[in-house]
C-alpha atoms as a PDB file:
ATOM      1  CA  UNK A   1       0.000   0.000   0.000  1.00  0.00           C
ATOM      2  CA  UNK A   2       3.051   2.284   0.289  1.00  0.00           C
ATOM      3  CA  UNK A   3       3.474   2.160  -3.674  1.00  0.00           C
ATOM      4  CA  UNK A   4      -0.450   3.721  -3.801  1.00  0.00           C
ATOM      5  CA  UNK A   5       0.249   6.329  -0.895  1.00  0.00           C
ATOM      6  CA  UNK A   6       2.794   8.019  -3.486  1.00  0.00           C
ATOM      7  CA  UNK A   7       1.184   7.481  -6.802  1.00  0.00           C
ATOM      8  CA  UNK A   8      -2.535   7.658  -6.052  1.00  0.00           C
ATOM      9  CA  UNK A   9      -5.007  10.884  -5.768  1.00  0.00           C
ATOM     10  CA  UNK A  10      -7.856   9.064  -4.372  1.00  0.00           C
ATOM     11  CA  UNK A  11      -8.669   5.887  -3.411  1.00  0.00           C
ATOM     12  CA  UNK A  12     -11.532   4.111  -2.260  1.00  0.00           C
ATOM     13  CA  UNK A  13     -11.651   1.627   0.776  1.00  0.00           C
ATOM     14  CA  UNK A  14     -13.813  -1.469   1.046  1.00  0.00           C
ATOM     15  CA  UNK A  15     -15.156  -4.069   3.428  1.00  0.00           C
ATOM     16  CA  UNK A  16     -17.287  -6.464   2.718  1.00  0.00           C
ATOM     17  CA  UNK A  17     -18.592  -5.301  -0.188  1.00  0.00           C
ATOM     18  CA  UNK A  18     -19.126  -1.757   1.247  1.00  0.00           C
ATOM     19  CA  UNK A  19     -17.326   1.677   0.657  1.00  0.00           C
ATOM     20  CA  UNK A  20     -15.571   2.390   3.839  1.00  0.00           C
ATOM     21  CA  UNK A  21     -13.704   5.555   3.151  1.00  0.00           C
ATOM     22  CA  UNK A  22     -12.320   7.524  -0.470  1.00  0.00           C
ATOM     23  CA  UNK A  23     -10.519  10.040  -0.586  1.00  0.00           C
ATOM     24  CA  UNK A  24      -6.636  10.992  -0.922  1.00  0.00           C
ATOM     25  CA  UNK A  25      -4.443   8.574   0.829  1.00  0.00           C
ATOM     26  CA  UNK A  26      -3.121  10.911   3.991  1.00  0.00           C
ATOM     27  CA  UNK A  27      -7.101  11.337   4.886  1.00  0.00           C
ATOM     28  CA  UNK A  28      -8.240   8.008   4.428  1.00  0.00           C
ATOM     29  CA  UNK A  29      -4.312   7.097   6.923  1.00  0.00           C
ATOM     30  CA  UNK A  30      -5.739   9.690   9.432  1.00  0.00           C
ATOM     31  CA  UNK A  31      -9.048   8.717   9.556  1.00  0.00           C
ATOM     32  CA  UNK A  32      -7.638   5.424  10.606  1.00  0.00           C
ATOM     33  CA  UNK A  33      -4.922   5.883  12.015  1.00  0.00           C
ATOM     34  CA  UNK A  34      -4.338   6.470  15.746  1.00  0.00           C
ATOM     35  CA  UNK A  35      -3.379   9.617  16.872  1.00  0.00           C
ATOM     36  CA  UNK A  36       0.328   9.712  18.565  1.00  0.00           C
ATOM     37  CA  UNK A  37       2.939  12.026  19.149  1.00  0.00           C
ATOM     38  CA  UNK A  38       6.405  12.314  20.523  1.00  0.00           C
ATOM     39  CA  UNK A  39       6.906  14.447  23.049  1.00  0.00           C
ATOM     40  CA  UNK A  40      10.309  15.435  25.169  1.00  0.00           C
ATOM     41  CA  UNK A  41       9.976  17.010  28.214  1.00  0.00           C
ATOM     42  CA  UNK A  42      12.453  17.412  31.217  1.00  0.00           C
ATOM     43  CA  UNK A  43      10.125  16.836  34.137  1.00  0.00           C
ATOM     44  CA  UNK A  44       8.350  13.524  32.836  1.00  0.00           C
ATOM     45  CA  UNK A  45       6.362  13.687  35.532  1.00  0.00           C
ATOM     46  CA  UNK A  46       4.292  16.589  35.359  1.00  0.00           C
ATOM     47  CA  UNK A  47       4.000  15.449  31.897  1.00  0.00           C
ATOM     48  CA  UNK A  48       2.540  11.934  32.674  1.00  0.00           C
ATOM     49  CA  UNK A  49      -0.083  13.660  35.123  1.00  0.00           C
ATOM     50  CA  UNK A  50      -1.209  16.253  32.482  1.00  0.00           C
ATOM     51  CA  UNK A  51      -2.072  13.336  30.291  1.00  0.00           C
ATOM     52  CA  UNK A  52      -3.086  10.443  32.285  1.00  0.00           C
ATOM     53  CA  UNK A  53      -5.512  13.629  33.857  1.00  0.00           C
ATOM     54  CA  UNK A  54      -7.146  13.445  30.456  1.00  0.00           C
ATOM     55  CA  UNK A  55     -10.330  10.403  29.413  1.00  0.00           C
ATOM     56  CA  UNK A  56      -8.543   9.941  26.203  1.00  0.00           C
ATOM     57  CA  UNK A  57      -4.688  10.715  26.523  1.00  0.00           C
ATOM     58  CA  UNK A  58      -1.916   7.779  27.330  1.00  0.00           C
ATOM     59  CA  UNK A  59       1.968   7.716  27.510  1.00  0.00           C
ATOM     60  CA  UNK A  60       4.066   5.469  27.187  1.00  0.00           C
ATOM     61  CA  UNK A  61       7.823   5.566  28.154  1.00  0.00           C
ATOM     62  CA  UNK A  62      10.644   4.968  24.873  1.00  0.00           C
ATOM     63  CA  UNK A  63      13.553   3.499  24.896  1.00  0.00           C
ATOM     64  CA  UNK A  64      15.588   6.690  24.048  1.00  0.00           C
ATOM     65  CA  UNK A  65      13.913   8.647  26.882  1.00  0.00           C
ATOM     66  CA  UNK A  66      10.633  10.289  25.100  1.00  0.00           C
ATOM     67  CA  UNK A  67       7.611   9.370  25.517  1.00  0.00           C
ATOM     68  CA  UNK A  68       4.448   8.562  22.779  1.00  0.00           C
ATOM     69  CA  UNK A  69       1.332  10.238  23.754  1.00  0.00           C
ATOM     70  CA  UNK A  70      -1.647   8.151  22.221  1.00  0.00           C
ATOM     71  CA  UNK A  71      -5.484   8.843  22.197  1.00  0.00           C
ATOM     72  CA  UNK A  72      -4.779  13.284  21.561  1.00  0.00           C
ATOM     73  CA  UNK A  73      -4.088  15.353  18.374  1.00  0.00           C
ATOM     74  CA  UNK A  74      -0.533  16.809  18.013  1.00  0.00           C
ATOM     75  CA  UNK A  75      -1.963  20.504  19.457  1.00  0.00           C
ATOM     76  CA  UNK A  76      -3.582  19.118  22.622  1.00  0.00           C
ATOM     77  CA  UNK A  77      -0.385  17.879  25.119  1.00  0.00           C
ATOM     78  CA  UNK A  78       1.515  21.232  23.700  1.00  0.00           C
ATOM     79  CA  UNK A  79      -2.057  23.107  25.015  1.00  0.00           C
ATOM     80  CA  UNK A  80      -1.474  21.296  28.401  1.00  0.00           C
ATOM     81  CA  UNK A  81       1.769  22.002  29.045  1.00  0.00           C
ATOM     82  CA  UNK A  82       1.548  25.486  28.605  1.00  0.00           C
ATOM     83  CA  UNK A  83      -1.918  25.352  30.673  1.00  0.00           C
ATOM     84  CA  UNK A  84       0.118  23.998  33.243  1.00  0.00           C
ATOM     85  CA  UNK A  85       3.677  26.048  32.586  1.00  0.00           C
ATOM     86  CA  UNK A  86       5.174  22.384  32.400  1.00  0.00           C
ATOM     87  CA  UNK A  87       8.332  22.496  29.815  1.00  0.00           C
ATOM     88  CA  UNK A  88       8.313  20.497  26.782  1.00  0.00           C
ATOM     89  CA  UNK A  89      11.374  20.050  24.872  1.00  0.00           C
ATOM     90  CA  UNK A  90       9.830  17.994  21.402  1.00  0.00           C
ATOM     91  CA  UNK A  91       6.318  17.692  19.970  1.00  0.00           C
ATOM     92  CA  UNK A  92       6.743  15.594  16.983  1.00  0.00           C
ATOM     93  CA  UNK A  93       3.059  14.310  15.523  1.00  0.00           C
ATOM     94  CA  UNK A  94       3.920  10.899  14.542  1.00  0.00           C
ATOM     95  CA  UNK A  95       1.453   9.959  11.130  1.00  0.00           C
ATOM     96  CA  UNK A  96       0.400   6.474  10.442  1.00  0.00           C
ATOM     97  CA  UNK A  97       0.561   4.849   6.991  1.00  0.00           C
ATOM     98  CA  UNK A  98      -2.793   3.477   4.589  1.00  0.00           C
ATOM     99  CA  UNK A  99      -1.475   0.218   5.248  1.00  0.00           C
ATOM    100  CA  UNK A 100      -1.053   0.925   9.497  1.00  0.00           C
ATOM    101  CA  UNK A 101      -4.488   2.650   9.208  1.00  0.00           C
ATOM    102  CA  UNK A 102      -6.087  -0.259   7.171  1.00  0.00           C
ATOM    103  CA  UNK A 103      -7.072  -2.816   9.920  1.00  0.00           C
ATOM    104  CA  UNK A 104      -9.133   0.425  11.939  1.00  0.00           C
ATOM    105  CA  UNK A 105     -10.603   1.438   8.728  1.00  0.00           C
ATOM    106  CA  UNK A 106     -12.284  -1.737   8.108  1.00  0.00           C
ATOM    107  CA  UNK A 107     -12.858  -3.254  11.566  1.00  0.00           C
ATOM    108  CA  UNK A 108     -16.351  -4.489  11.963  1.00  0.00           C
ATOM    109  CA  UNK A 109     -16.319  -4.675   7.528  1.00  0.00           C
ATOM    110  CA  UNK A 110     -14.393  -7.723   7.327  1.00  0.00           C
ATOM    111  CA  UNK A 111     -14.875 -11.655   7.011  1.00  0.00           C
ATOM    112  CA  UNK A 112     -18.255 -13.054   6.302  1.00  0.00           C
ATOM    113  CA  UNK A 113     -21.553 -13.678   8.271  1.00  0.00           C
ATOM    114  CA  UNK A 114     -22.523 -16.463   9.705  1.00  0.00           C
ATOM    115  CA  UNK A 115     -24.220 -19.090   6.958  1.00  0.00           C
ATOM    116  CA  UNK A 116     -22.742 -17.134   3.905  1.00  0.00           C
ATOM    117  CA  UNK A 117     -21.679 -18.894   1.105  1.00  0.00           C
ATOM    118  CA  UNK A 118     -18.036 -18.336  -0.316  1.00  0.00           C
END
């Protein structure tokens, strides 16, 4: 799917039979995609409470020190930690490929009903 993320305009996605998504091949990746970025920030602390504070915000911990947030778009844990005067020293939105976004795009449009014929 990499090869179509470079040559295509537009492309549709199916399930089942179904159109899922179309459109050009970053919207359809971010519509499936989950949302994560990388974020730096000298007192990882106050950085894990600003986002474990929010319903929809996790972290997790990198081997080289930074830290993923998952669950918020790239604007929200920069919004945070200026909220709450808490240093950060990268924000990096991380994107996620067709072919990464593919299995949320079609979850719940896949395999076949019970009693239907191949």
């Amino acid at each position: 799917m990499t090869e179509t993320e470079h040559t295509a305009d537009d492309i549709p996605v199916t399930g089942r039979g179904e159109l899922i998504a179309s459109g050009p091949p970053a919207e359809s990746a971010a519509r499936g995609g989950r949302r994560e970025v990388t974020v730096r920030a000298p007192d990882p602390a106050a950085l894990t409470a600003l986002v474990t504070a929010t319903a929809t915000g996790s972290l997790e911990r990198a081997p080289d020190g930074s830290y993923t947030v998952t669950g918020l778009d790239a604007p929200r844990p920069a919004e945070l930690a200026f909220e709450h005067r808490v240093m950060l020293h990268e924000l990096t939105p991380r994107t996620t490929s067709l072919e990464g976004a593919s299995p949320e795009l079609t979850a719940g449009h896949t395999g076949r009903l019970s009693g239907e014929r191949r």
